[in-house]
C-alpha atoms as a PDB file:
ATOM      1  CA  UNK A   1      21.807   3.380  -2.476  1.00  0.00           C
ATOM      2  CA  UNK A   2      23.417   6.471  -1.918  1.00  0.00           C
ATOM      3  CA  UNK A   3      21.549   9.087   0.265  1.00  0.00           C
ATOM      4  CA  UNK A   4      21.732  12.791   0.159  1.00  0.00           C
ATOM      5  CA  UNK A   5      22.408  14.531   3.405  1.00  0.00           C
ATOM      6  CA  UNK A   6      19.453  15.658   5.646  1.00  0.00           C
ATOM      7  CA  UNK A   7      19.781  18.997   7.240  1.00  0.00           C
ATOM      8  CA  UNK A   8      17.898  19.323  10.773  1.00  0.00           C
ATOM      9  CA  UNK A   9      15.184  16.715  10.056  1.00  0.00           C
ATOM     10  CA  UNK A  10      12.251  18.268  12.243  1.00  0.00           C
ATOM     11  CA  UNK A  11      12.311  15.589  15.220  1.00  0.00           C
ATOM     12  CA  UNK A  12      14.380  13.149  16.931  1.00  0.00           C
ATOM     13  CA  UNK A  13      11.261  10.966  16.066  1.00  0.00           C
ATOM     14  CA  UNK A  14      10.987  11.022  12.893  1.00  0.00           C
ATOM     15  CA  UNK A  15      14.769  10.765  12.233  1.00  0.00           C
ATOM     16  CA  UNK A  16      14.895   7.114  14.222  1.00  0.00           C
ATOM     17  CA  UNK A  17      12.145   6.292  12.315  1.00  0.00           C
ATOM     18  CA  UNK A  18      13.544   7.059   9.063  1.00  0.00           C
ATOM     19  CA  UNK A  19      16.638   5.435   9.297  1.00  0.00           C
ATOM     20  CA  UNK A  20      15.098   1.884  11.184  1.00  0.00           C
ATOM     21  CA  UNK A  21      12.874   1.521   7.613  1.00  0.00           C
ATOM     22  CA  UNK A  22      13.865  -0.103   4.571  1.00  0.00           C
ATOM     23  CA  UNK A  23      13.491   2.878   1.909  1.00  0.00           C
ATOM     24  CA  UNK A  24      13.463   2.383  -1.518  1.00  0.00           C
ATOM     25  CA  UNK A  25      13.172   5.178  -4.109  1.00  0.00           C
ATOM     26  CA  UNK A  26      10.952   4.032  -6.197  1.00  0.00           C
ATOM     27  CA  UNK A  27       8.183   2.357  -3.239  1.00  0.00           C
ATOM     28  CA  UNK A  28       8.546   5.639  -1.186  1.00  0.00           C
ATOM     29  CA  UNK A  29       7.749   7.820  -4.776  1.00  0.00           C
ATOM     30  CA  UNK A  30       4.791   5.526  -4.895  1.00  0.00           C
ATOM     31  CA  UNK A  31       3.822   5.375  -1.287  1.00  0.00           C
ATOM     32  CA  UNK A  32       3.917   9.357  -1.522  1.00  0.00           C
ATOM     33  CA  UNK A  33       0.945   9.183  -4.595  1.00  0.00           C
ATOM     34  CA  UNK A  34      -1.383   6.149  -3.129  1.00  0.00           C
ATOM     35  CA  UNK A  35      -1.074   8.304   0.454  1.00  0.00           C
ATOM     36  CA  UNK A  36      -0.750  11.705  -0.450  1.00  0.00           C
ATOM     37  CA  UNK A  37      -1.010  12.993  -4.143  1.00  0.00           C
ATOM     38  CA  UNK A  38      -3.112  11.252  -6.049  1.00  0.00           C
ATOM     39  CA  UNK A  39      -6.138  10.609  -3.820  1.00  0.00           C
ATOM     40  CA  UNK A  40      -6.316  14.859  -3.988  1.00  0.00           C
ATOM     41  CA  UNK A  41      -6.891  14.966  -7.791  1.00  0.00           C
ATOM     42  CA  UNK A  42      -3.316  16.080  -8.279  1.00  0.00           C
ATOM     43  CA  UNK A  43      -0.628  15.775 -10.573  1.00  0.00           C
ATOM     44  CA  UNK A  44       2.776  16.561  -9.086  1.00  0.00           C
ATOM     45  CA  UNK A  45       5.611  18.970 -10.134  1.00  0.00           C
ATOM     46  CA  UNK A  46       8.697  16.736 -10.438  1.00  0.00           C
ATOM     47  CA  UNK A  47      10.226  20.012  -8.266  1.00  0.00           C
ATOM     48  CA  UNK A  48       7.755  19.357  -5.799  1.00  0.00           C
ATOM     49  CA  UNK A  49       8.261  15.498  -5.263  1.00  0.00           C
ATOM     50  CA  UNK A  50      12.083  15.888  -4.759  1.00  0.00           C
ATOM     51  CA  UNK A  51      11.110  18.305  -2.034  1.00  0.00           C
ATOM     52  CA  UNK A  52       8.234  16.011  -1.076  1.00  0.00           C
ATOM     53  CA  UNK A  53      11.196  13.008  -0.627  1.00  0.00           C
ATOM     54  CA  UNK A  54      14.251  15.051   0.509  1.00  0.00           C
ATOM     55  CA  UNK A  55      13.603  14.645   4.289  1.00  0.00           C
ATOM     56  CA  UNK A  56      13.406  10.859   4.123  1.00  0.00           C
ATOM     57  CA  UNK A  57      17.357  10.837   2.973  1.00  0.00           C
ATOM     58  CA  UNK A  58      16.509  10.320  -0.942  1.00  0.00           C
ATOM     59  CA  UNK A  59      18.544  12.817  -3.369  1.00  0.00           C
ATOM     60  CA  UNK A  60      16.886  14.596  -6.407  1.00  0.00           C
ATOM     61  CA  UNK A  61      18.932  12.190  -8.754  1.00  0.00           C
ATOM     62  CA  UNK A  62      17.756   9.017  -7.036  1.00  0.00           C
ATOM     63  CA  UNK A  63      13.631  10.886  -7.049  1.00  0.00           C
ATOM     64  CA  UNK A  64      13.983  11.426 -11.086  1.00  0.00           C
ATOM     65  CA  UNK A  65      15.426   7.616 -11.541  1.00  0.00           C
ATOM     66  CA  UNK A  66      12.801   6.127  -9.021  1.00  0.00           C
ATOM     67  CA  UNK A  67      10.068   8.799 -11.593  1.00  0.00           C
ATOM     68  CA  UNK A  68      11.644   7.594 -15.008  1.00  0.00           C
ATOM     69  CA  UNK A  69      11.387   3.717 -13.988  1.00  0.00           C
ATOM     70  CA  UNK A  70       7.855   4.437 -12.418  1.00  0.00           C
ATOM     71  CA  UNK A  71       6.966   5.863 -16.285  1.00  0.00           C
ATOM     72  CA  UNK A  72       8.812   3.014 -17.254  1.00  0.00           C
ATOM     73  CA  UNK A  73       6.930   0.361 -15.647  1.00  0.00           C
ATOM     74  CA  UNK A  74       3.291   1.772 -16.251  1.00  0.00           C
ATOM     75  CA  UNK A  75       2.882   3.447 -12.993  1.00  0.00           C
ATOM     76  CA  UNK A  76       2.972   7.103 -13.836  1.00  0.00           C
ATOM     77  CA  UNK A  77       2.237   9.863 -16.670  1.00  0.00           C
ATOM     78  CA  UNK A  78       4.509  12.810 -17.183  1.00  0.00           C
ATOM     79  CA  UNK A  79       3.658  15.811 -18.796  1.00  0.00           C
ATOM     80  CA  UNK A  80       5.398  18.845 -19.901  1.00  0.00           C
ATOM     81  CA  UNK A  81       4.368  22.657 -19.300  1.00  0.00           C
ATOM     82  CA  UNK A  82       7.335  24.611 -20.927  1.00  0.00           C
ATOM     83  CA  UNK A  83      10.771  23.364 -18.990  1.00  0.00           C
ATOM     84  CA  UNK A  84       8.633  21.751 -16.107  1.00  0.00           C
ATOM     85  CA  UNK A  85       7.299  18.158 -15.873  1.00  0.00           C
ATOM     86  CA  UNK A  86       4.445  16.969 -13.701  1.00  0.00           C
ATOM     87  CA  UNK A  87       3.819  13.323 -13.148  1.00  0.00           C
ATOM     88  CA  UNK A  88       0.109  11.730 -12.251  1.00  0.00           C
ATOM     89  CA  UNK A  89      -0.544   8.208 -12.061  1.00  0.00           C
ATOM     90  CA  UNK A  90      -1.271   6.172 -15.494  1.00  0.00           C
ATOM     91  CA  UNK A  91      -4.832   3.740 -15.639  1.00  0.00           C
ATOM     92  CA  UNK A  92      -2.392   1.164 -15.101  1.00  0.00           C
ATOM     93  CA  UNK A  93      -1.070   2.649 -11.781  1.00  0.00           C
ATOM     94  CA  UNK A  94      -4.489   4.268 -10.399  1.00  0.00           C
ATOM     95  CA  UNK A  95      -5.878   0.706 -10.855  1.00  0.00           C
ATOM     96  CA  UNK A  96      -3.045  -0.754  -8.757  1.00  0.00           C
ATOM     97  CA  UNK A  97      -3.146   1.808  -5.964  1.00  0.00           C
ATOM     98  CA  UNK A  98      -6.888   1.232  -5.892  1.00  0.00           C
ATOM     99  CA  UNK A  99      -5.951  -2.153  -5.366  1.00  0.00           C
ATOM    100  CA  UNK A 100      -3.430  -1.816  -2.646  1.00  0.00           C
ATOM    101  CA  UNK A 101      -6.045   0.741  -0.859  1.00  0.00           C
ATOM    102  CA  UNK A 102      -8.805  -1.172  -0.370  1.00  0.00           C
ATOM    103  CA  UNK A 103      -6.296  -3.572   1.716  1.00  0.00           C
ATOM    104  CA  UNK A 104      -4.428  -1.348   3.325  1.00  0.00           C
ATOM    105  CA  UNK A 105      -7.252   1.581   4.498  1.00  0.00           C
ATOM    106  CA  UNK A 106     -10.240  -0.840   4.915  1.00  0.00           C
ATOM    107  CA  UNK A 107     -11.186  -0.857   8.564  1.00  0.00           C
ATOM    108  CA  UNK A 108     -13.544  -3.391   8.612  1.00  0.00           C
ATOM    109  CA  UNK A 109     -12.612  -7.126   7.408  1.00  0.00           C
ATOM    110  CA  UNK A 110     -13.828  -7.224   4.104  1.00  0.00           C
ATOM    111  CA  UNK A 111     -16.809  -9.905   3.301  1.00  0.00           C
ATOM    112  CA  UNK A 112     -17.001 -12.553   0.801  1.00  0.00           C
ATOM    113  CA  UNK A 113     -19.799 -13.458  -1.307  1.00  0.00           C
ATOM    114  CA  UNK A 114     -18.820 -17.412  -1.756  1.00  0.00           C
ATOM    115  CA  UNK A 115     -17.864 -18.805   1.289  1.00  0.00           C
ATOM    116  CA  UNK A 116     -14.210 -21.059   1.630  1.00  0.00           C
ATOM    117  CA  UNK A 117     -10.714 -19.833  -0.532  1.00  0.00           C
ATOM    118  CA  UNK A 118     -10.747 -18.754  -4.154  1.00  0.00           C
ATOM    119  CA  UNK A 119      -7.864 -20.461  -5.938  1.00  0.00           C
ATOM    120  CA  UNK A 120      -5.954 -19.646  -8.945  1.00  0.00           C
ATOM    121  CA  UNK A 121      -4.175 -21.552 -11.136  1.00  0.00           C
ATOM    122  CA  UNK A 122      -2.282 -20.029 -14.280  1.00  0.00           C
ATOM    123  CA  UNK A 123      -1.605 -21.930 -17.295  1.00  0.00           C
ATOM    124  CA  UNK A 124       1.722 -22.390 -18.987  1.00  0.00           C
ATOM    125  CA  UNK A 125       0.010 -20.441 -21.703  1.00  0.00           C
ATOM    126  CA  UNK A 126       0.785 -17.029 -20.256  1.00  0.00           C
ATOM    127  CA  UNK A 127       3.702 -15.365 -21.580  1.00  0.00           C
ATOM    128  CA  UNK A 128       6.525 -15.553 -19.411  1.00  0.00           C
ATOM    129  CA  UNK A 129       6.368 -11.382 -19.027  1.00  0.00           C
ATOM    130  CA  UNK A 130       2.639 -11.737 -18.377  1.00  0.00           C
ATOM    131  CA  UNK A 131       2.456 -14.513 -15.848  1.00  0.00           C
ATOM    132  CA  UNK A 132       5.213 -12.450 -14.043  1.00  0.00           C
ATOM    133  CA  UNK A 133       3.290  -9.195 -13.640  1.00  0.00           C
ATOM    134  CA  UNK A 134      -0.031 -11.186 -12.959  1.00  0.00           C
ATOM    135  CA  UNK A 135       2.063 -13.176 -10.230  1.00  0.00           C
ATOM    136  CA  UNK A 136       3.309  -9.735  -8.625  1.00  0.00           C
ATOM    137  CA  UNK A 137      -0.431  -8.451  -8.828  1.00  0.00           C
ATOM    138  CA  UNK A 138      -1.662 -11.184  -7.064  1.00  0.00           C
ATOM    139  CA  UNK A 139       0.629 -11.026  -4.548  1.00  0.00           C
ATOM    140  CA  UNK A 140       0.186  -7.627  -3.469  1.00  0.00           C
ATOM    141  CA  UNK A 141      -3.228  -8.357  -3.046  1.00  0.00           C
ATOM    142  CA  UNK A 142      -2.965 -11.256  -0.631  1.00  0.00           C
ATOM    143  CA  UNK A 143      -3.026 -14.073  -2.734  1.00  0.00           C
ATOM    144  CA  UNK A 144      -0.115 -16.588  -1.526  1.00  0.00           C
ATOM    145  CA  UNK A 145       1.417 -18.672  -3.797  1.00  0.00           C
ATOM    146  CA  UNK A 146       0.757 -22.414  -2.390  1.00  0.00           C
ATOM    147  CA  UNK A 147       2.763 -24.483  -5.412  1.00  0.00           C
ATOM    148  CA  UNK A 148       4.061 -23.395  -8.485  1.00  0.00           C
ATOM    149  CA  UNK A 149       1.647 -21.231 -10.604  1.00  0.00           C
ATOM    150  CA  UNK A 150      -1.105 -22.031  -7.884  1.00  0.00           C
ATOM    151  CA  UNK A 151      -2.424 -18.725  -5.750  1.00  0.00           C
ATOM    152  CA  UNK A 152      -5.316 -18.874  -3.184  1.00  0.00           C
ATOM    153  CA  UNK A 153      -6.786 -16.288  -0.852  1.00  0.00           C
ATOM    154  CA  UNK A 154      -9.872 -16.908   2.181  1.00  0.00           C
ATOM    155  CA  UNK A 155     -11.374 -13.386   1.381  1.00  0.00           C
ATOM    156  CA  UNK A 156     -10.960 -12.327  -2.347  1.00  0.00           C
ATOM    157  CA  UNK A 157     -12.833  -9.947  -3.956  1.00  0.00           C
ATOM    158  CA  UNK A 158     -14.381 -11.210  -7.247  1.00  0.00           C
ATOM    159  CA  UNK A 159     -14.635  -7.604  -8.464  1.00  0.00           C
ATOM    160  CA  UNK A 160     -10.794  -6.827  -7.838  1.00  0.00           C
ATOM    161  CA  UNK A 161      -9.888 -10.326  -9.650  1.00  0.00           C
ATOM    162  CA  UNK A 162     -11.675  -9.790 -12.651  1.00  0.00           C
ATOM    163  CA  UNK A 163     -10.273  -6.492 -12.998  1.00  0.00           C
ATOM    164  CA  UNK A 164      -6.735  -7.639 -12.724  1.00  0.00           C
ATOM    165  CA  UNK A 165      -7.770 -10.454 -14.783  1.00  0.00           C
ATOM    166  CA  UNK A 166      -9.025  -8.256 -17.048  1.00  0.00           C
ATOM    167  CA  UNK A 167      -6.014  -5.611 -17.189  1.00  0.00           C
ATOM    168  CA  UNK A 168      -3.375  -8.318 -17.620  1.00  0.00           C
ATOM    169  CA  UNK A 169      -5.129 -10.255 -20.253  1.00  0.00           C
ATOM    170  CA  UNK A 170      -5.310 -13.419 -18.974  1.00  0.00           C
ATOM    171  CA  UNK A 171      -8.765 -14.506 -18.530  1.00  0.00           C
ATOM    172  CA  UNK A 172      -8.091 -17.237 -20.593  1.00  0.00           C
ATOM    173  CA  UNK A 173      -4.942 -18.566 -18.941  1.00  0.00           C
ATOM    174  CA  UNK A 174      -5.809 -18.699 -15.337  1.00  0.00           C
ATOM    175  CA  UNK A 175      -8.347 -21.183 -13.842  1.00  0.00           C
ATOM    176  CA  UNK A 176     -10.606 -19.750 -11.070  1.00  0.00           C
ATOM    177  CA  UNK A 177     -12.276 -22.043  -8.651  1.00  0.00           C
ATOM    178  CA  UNK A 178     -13.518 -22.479  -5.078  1.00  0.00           C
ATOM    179  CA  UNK A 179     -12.646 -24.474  -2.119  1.00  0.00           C
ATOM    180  CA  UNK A 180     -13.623 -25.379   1.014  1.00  0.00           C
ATOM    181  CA  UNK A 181     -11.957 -27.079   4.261  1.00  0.00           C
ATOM    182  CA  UNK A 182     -13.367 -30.610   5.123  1.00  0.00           C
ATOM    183  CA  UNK A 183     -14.393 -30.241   8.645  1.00  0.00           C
ATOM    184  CA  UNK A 184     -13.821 -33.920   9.067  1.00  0.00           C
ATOM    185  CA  UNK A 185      -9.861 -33.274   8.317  1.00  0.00           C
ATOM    186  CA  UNK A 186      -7.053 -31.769  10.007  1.00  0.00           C
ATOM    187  CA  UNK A 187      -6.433 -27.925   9.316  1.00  0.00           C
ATOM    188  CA  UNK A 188      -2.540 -28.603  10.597  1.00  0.00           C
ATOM    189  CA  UNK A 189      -1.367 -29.517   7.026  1.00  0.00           C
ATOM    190  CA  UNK A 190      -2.432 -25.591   5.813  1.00  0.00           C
ATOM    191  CA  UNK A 191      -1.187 -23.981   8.784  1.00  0.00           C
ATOM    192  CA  UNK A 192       2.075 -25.941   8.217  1.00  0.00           C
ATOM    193  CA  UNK A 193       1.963 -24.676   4.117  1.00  0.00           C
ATOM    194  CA  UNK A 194       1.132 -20.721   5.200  1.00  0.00           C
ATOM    195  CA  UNK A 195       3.748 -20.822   7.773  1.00  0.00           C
ATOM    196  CA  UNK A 196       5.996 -22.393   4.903  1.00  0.00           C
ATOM    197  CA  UNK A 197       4.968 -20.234   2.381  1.00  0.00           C
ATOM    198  CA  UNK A 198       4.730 -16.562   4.107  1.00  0.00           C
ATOM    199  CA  UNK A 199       7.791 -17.391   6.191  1.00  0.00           C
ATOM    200  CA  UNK A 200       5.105 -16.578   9.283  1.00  0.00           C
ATOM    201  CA  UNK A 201       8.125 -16.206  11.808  1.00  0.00           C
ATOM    202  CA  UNK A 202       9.806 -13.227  10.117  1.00  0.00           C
ATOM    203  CA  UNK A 203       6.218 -11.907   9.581  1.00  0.00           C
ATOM    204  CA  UNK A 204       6.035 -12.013  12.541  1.00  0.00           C
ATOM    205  CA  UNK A 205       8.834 -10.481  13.795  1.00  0.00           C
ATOM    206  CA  UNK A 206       8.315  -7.497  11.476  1.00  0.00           C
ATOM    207  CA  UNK A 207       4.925  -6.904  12.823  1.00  0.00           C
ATOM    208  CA  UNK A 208       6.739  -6.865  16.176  1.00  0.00           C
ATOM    209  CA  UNK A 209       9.180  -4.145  15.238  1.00  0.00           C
ATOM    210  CA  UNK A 210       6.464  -2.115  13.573  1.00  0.00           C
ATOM    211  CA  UNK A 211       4.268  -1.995  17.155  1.00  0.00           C
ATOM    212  CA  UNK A 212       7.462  -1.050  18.612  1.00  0.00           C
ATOM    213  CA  UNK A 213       9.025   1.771  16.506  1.00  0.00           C
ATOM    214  CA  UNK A 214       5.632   3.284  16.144  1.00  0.00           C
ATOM    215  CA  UNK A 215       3.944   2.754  19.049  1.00  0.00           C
ATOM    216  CA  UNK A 216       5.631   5.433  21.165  1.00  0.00           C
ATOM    217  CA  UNK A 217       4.279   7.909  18.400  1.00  0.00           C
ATOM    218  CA  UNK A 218       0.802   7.771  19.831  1.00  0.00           C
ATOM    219  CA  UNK A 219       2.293   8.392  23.608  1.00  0.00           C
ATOM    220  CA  UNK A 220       5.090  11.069  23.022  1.00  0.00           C
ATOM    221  CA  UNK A 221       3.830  13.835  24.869  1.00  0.00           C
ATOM    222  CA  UNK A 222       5.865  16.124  22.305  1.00  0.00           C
ATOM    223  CA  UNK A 223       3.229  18.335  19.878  1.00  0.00           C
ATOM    224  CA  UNK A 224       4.428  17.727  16.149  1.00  0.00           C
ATOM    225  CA  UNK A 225       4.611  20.375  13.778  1.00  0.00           C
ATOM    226  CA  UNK A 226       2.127  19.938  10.741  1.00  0.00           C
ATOM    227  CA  UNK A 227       5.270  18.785   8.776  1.00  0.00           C
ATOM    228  CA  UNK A 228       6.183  16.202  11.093  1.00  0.00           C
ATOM    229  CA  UNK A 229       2.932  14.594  10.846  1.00  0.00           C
ATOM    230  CA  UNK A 230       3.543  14.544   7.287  1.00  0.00           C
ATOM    231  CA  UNK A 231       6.558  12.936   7.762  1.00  0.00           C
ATOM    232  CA  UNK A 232       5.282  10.219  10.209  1.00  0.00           C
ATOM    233  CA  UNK A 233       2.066   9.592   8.237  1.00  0.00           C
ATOM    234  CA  UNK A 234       4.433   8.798   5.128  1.00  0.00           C
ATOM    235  CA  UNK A 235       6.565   6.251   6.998  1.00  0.00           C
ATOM    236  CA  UNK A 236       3.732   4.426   8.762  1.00  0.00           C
ATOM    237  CA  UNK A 237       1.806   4.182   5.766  1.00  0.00           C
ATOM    238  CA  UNK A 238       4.991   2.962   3.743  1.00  0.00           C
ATOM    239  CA  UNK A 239       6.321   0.429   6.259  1.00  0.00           C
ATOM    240  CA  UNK A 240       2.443  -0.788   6.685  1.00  0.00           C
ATOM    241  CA  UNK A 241       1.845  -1.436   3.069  1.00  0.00           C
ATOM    242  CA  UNK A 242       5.649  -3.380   2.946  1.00  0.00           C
ATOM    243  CA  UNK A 243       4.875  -5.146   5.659  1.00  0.00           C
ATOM    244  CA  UNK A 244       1.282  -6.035   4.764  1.00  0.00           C
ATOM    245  CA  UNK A 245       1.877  -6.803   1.184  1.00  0.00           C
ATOM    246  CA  UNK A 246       4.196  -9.672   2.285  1.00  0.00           C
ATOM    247  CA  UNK A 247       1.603 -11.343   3.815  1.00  0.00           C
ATOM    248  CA  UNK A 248      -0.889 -13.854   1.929  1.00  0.00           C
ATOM    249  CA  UNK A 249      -4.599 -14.114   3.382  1.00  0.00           C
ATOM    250  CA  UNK A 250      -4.803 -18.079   3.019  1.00  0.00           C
ATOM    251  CA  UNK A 251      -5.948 -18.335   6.675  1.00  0.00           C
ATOM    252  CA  UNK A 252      -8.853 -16.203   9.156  1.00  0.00           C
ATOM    253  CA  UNK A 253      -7.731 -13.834  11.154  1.00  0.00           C
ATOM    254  CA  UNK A 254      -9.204 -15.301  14.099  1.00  0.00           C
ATOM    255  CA  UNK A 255      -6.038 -17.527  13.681  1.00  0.00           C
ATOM    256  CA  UNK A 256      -3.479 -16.995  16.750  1.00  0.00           C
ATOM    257  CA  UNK A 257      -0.564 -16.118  14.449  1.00  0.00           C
ATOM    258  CA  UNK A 258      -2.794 -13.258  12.863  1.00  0.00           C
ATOM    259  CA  UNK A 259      -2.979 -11.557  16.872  1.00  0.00           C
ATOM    260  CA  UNK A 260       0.166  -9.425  15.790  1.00  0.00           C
ATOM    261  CA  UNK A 261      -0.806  -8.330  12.551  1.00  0.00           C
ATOM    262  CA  UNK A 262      -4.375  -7.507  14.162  1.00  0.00           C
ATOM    263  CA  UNK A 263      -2.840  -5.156  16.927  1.00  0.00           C
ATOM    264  CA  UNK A 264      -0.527  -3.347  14.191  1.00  0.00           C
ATOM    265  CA  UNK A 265      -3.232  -2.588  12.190  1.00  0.00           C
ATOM    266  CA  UNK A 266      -5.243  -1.386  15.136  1.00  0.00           C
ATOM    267  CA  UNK A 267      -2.132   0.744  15.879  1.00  0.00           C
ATOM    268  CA  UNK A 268      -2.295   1.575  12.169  1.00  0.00           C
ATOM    269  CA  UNK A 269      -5.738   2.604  12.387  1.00  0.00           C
ATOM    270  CA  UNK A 270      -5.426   4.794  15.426  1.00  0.00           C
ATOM    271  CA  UNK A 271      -2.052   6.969  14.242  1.00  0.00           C
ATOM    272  CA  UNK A 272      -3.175   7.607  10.983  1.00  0.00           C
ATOM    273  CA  UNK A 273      -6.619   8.874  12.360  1.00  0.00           C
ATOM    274  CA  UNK A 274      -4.454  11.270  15.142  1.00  0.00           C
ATOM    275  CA  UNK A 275      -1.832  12.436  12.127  1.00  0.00           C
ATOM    276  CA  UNK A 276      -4.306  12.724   9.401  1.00  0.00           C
ATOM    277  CA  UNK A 277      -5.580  16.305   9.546  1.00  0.00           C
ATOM    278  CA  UNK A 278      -2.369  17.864  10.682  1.00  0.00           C
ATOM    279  CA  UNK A 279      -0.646  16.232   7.637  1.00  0.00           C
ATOM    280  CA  UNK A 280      -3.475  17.282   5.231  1.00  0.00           C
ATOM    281  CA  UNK A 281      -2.666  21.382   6.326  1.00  0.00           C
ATOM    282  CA  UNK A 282       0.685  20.483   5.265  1.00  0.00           C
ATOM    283  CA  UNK A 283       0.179  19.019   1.995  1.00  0.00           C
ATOM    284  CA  UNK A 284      -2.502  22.130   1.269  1.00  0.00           C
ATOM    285  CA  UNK A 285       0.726  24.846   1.360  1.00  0.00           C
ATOM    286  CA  UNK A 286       3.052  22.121  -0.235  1.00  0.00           C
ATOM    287  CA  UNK A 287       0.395  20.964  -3.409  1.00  0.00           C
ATOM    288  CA  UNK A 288      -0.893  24.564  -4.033  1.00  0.00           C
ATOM    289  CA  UNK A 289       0.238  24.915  -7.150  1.00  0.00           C
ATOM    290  CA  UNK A 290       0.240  21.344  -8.403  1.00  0.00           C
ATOM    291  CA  UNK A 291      -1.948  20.779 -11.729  1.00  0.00           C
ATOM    292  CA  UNK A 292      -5.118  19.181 -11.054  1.00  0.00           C
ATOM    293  CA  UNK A 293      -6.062  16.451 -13.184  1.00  0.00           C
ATOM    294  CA  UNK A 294      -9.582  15.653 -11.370  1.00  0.00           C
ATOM    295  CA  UNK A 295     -12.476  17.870  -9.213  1.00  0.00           C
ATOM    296  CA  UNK A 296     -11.365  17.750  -5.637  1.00  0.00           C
ATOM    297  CA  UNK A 297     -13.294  15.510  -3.486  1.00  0.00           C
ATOM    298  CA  UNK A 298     -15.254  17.224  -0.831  1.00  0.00           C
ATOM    299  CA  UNK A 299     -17.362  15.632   1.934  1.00  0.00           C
ATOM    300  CA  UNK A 300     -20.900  16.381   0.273  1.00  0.00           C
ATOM    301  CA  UNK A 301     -19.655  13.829  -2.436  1.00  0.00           C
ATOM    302  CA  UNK A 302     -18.569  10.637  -0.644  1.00  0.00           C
ATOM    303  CA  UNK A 303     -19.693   7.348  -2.908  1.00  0.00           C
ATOM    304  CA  UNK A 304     -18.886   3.910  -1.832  1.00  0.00           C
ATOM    305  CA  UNK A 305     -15.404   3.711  -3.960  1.00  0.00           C
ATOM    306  CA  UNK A 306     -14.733   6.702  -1.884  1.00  0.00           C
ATOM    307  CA  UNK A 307     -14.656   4.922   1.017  1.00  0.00           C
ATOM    308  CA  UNK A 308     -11.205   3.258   0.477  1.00  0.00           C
ATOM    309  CA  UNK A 309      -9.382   6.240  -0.065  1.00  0.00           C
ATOM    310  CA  UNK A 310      -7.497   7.434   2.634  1.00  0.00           C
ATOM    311  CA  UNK A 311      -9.241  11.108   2.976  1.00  0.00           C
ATOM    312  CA  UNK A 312     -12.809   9.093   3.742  1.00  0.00           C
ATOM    313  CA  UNK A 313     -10.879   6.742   6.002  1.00  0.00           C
ATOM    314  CA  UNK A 314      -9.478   9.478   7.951  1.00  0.00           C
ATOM    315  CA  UNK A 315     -13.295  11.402   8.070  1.00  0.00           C
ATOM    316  CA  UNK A 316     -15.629   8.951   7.725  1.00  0.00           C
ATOM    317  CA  UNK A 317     -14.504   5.105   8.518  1.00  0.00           C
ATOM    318  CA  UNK A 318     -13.085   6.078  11.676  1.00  0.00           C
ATOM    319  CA  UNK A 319     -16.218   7.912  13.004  1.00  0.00           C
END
């Protein structure tokens, strides 16, 4: 991927940052509208994403390809006023971002209403372009795939199943059921199949790295202009979600080998808190005269769903 050149990124910080993380066009495009756009009620001007990106070493032609695959794939909308396009997310996209927030913003461990591991298993049925998008669903929301065409997950949310369920048309080719541990048996055998299955070493090594490259954020003694908070927010956000959606929820988190993962997201938890507001001043100048496409939210009008977006999580979970 080639990258355009970055003229006087704003700190040393965020420039070691930048170029330790994996960045991808297209995930950063859609890290930028689960984070930053779309939870405002905004549309973006295609001008104002490639400004948006161009600090994190992504040129304007790699931003339009990363947009036109995004349209592509059912993630955005674009819309035309005169010779300028905007771009908002499509049903299809909103309803995976939703997804993907309630995971990653969710302070609290979500609860269960049936008590053991929800499995999944998807019939041969499924068309081959179907079963592939369900599989990718599932995935990014924790489900890890124990044998072929078999998914399971110790916390699911029956609402956010039936809706993917329900969105990918295959009610009728995927088997739900329940499961529980016999406490008379050995739980060795499924900490030997997660650890096979998530790969729980490199896991855990990349939980490692993340403490460490972001850690010294919440220490530097260095006051960060509104833009770098931006900047930082963006990145811990991004390499959070990367990280996090590589990582099935087949076992409790009281589980030693979840200790890591536990102290990034408490890291997590505390940086976005400390950049939020700064980041948010930013975003008001850059997003002024972005189309909205929704009322913006205010805090008289908080509702439960508007607890996993990342403006409540910021003023309200955190409290």
């Amino acid at each position: 991927m080639r990258q355009a050149p970055v003229d006087q990124l704003p700190s040393p910080v965020v420039d070691e940052l930048r170029r330790a993380l994996h960045l991808k066009g297209s995930s950063l495009v859609m890290t930028l509208f689960g984070d930053a756009i779309a939870v405002r009620g905004q549309a973006v001007w295609l001008s104002g994403l490639i400004k948006l990106a161009s600090p994190f070493g992504l040129s304007s032609r790699l931003v339009r390809t990363s947009v036109y695959r995004l349209v592509a794939d059912d993630w955005l909308l674009a819309s035309r006023e005169g010779r300028r396009s905007h771009y908002r997310l499509s049903p299809s996209g909103a309803r995976r971002v939703r997804h993907a927030q309630q995971r990653i913003y969710n302070v609290e461990v979500p609860t269960v209403d049936t008590p053991g591991s929800t499995l999944l298993m998807i019939s041969h049925g499924l068309k081959a372009s179907a079963r592939q998008q369900l599989q990718r669903e599932l995935l990014w929301n924790g489900y890890g795939e124990i044998a072929e065409g078999v998914y399971a997950h110790t916390r699911a949310d029956r609402a956010s199943l039936q809706d993917i369920l329900l969105a990918n048309r295959a009610c009728d080719h995927v088997c739900v059921m329940q499961a529980d541990l016999d406490a008379r048996m050995s739980t060795r055998p499924l900490h030997a199949l997660r650890g096979n299955r998530c790969c729980a070493g490199r896991l855990e090594q990349a939980w490692r790295r993340f403490i460490e490259r972001f850690s010294p954020v919440l220490t530097s003694p260095t006051a960060m202009s509104d833009h770098e908070a931006f900047l930082i927010r963006t990145l811990l956000v991004h390499e959070f979600r990367r990280i996090l959606q590589r990582q099935p929820i087949l076992l409790n988190d009281q589980d030693c080998d979840e200790r890591t993962s536990n102290q990034a997201r408490r890291l997590f938890t505390q940086l976005y808190k400390q950049l939020f507001q700064p980041s948010e001043r930013f975003l008001d100048l850059e997003l002024l005269d972005c189309p909205n496409i929704t009322p913006p939210r205010t805090n008289a009008r908080r509702s439960s769903d508007e607890l996993l977006h990342p403006h409540a999580f910021a003023a309200h979970a955190l409290h």
